[in-house]
N, C-alpha and C. Protein backbone atom coordinates (compact mmCIF):
# COMPACT_ATOMS: atom_id res chain seq x y z
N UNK A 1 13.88 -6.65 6.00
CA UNK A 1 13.85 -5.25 5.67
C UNK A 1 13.12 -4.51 6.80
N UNK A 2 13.87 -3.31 6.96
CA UNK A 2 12.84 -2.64 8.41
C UNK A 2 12.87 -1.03 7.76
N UNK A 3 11.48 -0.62 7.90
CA UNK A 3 11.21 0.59 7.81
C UNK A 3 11.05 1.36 9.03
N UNK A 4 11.49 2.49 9.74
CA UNK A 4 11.35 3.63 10.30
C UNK A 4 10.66 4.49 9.60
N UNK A 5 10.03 5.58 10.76
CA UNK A 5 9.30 6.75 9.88
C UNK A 5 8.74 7.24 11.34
N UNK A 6 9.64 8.53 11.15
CA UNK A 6 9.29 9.13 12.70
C UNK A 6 8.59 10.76 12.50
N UNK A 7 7.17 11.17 12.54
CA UNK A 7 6.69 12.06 12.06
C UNK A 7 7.00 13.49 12.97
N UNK A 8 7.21 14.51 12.88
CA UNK A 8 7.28 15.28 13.29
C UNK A 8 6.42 15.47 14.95
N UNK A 9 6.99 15.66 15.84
CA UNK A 9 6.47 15.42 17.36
C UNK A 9 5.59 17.05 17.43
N UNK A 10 4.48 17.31 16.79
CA UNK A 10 3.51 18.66 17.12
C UNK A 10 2.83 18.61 17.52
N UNK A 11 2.69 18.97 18.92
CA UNK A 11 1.38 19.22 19.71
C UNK A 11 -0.18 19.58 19.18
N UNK A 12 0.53 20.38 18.26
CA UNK A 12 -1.14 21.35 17.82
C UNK A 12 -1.92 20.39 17.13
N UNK A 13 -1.31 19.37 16.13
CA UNK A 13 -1.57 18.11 15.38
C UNK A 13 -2.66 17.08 15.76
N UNK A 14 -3.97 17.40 15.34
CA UNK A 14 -4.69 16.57 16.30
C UNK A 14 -5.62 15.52 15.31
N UNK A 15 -5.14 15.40 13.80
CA UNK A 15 -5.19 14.48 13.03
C UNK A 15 -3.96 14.05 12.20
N UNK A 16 -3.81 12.97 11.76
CA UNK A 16 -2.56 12.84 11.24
C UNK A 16 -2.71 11.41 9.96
N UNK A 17 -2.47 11.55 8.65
CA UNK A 17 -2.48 10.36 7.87
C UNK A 17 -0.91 10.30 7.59
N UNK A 18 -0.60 8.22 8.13
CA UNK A 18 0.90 8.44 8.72
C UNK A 18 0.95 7.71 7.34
N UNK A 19 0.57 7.06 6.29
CA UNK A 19 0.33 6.16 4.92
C UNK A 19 -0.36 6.35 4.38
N UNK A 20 -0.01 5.85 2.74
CA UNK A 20 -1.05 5.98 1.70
C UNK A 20 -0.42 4.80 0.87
N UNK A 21 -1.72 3.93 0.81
CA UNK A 21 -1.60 2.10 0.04
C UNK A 21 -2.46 2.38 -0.66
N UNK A 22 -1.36 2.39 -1.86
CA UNK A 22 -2.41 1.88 -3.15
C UNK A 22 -2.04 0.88 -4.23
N UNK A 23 -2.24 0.54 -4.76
CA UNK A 23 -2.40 -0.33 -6.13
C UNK A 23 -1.66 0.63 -7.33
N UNK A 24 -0.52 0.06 -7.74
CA UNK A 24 0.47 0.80 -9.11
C UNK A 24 0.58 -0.08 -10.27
N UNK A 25 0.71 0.11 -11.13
CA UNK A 25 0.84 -1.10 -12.17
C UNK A 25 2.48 -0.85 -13.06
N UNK A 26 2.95 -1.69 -12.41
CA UNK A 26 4.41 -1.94 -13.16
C UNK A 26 4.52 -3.17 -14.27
N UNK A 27 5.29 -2.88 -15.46
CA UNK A 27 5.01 -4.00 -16.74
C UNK A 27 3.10 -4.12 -16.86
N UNK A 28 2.69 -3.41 -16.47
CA UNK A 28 1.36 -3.61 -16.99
C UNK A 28 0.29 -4.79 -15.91
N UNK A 29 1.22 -5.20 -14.98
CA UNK A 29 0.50 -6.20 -13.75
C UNK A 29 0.61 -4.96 -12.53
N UNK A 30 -0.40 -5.43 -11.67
CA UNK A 30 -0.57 -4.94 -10.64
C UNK A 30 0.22 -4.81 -9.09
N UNK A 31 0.91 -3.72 -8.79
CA UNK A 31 1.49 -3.78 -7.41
C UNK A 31 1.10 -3.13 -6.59
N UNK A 32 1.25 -3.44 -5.07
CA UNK A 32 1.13 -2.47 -3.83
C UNK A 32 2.03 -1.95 -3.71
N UNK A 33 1.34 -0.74 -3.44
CA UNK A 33 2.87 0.57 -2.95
C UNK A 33 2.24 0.94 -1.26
N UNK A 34 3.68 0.91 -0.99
CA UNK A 34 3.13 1.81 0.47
C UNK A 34 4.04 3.01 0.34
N UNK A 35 3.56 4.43 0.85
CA UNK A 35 4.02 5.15 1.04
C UNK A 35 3.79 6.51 2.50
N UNK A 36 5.25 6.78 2.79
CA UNK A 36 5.12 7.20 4.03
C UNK A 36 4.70 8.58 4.20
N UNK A 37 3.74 9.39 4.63
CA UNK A 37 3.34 10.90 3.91
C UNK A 37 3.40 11.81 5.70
N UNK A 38 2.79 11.56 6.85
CA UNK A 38 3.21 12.02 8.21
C UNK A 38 2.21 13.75 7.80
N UNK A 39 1.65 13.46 7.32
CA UNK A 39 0.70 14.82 6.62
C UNK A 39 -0.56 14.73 8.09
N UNK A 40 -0.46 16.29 8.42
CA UNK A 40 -1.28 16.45 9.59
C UNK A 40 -2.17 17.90 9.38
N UNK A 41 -3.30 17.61 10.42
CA UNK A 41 -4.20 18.85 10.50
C UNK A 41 -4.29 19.54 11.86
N UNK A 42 -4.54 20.70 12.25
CA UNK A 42 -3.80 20.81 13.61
C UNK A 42 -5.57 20.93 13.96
N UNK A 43 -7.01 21.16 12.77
CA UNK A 43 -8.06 21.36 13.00
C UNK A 43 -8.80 19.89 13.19
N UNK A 44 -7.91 19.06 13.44
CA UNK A 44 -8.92 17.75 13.48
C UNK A 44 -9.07 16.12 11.91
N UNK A 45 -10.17 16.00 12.16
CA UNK A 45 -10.95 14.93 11.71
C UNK A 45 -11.61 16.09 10.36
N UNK A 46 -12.10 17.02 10.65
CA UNK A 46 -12.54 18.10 9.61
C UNK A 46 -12.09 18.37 8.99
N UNK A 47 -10.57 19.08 9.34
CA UNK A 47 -9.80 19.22 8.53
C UNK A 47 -8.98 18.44 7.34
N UNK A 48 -9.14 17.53 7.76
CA UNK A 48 -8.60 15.82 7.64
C UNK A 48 -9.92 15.58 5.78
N UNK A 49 -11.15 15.58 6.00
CA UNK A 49 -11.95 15.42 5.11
C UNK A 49 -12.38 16.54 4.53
N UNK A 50 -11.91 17.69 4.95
CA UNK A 50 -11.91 18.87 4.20
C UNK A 50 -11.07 18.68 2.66
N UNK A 51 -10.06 18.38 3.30
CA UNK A 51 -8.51 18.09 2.26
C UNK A 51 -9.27 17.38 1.59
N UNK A 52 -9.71 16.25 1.66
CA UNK A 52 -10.10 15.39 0.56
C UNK A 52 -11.33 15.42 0.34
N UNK A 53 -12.27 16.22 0.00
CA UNK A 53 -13.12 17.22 -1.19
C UNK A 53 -14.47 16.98 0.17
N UNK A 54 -14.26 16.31 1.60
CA UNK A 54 -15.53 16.22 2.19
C UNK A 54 -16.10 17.63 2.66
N UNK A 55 -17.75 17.61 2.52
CA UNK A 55 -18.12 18.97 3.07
C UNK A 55 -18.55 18.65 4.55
N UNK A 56 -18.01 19.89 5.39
CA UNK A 56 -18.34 19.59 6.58
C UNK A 56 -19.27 20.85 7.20
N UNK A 57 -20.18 20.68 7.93
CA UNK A 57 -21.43 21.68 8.56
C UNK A 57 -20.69 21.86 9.43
């Protein structure tokens, strides 16, 4: 099986989360999911932990 995943080519883009692995539970047992997301910040690493509830000085 081969996956591709070609994210949008933006200059301004100067952080980028190209995946998100987590743990799903199908029939009630545990699976890995991978999923492909190419989600970017054009403000960085800040911006990046902003999104996900970090406070930044």
């Amino acid at each position: 099986m081969t996956w591709t995943f070609r994210p949008a080519a933006d200059p301004a883009i100067r952080a980028m989360v190209m995946a998100e692995f987590y743990r799903h539970a199908v029939d009630g047992l545990p699976v890995w999911k991978l999923r492909a997301l190419g989600q970017g910040w054009a403000d960085g690493l800040g911006g990046l932990a902003r999104a996900h509830g970090v406070q930044i000085d």
